[in-house]
N, C-alpha and C. Protein backbone atom coordinates (compact mmCIF):
# COMPACT_ATOMS: atom_id res chain seq x y z
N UNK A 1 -86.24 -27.69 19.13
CA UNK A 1 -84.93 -27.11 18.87
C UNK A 1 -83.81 -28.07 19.27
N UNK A 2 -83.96 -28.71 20.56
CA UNK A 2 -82.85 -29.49 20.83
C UNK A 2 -83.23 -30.86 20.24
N UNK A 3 -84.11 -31.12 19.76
CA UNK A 3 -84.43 -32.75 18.77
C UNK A 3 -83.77 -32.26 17.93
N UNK A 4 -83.49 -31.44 17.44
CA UNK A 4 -82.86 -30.97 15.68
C UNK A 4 -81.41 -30.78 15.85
N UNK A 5 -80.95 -30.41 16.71
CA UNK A 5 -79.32 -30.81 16.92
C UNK A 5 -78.92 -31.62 17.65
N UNK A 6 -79.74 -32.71 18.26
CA UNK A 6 -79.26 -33.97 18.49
C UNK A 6 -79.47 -34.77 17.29
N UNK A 7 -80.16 -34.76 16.64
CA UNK A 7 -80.54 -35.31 15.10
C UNK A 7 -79.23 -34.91 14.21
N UNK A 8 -79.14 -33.60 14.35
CA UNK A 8 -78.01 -33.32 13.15
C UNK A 8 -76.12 -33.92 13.97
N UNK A 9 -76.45 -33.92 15.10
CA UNK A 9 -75.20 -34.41 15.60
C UNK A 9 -74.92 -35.97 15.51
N UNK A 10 -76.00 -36.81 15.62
CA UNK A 10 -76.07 -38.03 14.95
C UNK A 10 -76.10 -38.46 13.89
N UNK A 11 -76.71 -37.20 12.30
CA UNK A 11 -76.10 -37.21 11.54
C UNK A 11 -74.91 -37.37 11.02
N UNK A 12 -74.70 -36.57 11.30
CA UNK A 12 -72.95 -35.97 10.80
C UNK A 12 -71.99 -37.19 11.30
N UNK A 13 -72.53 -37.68 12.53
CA UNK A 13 -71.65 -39.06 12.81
C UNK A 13 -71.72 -40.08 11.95
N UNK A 14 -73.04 -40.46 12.04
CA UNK A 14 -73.13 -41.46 10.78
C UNK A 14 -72.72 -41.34 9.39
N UNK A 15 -72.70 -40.14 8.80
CA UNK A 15 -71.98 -39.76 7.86
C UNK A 15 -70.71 -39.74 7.76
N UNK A 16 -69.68 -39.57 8.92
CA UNK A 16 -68.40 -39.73 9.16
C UNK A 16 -68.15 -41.23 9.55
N UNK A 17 -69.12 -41.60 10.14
CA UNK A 17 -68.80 -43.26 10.09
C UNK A 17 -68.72 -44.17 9.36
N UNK A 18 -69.67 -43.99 8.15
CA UNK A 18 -69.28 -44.63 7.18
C UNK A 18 -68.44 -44.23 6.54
N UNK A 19 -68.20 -42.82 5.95
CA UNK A 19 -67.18 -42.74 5.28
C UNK A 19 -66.16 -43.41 5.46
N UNK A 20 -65.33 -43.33 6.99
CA UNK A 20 -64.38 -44.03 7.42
C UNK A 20 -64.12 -45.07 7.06
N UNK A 21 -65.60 -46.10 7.38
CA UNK A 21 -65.81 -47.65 6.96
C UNK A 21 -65.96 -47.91 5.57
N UNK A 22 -65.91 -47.10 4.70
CA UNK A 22 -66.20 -47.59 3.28
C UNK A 22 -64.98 -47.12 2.63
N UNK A 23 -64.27 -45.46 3.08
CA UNK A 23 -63.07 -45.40 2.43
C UNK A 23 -61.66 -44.98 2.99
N UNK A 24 -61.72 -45.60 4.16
CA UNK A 24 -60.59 -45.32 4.89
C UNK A 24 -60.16 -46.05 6.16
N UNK A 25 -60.60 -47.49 6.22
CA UNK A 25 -60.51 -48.21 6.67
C UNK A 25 -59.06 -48.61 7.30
N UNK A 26 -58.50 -48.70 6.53
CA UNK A 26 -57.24 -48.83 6.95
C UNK A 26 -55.80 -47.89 7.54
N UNK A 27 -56.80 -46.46 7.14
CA UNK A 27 -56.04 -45.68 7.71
C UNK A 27 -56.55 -45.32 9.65
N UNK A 28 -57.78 -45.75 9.81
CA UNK A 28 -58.48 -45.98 10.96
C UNK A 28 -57.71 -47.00 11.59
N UNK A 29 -57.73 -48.20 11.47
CA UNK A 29 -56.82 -48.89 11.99
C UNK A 29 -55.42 -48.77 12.09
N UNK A 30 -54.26 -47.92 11.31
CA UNK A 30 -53.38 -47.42 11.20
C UNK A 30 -53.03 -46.38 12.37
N UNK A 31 -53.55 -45.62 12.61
CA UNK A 31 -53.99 -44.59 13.60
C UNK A 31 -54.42 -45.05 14.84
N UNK A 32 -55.29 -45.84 14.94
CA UNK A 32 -56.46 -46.32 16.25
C UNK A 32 -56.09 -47.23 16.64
N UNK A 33 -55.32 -47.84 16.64
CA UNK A 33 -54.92 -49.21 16.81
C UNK A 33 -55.65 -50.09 17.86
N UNK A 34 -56.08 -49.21 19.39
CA UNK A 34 -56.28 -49.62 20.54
C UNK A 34 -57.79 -49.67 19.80
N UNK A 35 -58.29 -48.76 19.03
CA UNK A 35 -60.18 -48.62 18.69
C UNK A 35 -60.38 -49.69 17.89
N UNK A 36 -58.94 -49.70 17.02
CA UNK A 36 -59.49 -50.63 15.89
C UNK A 36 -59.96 -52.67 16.12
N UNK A 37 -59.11 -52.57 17.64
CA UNK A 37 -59.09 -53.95 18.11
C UNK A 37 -60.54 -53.98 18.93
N UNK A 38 -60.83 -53.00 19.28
CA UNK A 38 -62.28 -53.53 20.55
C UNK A 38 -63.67 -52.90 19.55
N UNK A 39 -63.29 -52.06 18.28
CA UNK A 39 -64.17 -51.65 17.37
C UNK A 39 -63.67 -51.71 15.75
N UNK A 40 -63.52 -52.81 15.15
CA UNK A 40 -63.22 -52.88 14.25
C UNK A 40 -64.23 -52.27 13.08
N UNK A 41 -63.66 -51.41 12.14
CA UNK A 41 -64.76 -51.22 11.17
C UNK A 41 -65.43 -52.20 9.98
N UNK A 42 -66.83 -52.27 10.39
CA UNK A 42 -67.42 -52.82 9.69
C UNK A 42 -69.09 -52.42 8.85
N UNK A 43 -68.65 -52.27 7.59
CA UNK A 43 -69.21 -51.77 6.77
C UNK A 43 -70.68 -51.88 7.39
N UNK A 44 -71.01 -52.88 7.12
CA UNK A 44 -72.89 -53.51 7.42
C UNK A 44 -73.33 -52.91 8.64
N UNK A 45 -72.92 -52.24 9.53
CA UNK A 45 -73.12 -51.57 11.07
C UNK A 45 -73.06 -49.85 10.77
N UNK A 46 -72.56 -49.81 10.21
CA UNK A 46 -72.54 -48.62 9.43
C UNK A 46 -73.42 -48.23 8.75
N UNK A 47 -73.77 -48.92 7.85
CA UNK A 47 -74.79 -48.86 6.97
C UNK A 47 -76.27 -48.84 7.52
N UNK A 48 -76.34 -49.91 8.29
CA UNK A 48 -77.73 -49.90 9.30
C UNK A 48 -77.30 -48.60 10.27
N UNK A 49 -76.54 -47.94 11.06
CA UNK A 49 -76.35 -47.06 11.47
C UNK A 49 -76.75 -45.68 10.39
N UNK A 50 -76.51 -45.42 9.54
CA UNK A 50 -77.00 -44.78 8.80
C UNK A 50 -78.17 -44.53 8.19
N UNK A 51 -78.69 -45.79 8.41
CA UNK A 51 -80.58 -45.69 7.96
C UNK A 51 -80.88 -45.40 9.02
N UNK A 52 -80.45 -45.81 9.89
CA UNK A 52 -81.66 -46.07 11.02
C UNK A 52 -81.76 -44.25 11.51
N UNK A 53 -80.74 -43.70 11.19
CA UNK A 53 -80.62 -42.08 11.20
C UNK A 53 -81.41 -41.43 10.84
N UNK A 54 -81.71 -42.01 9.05
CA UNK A 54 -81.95 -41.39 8.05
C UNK A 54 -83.91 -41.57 8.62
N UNK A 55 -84.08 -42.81 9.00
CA UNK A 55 -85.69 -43.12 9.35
C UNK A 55 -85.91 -41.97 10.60
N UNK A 56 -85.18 -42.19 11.08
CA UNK A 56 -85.76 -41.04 12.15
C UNK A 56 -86.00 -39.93 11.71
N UNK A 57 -84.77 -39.72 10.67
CA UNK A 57 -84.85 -37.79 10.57
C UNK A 57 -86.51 -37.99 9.66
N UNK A 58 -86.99 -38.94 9.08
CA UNK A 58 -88.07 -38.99 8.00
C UNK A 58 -89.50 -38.92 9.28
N UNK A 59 -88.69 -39.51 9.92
CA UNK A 59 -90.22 -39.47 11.36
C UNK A 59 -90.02 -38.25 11.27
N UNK A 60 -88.91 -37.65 11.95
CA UNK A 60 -89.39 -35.89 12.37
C UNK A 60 -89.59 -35.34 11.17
N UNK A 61 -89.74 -35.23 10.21
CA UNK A 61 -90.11 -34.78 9.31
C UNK A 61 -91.78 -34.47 9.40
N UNK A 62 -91.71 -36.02 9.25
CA UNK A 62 -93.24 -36.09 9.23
C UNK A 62 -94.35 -35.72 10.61
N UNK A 63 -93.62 -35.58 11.63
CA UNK A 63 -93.98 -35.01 12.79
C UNK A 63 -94.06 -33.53 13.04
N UNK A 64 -92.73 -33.02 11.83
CA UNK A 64 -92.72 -31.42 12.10
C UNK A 64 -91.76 -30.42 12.79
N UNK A 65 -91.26 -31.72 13.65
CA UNK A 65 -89.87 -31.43 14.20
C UNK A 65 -88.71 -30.68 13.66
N UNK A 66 -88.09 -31.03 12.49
CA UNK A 66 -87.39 -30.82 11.54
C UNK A 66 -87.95 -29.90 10.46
């Protein structure tokens, strides 16, 4: 039970993280100014952030977890 909403809460991040990084980039830095200098968005970190999500949720899958 609690693997499945730490899973879906790391979801939903990664899903909001890229979005950010792929279509709103500049309004992130616009806003964040102090985030955008010590965490700049970058697409490719995102993207591997997002698989590496997506592999897990496919482990618990296949484990049963989920």
């Amino acid at each position: 039970m609690i693997e499945q909403i730490i899973y879906y809460l790391f979801l939903l991040d990664s899903i909001g993280a890229n979005y950010i990084v792929w279509f709103q980039g500049k309004w992130y830095c616009k806003n964040f100014r102090i985030f955008c200098r010590q965490w700049p968005p970058a697409k490719g970190w995102a993207a591997i952030y997002l698989g590496l999500v997506l592999w897990v949720g496919w482990l618990y899958m296949r484990l049963g977890v989920l």
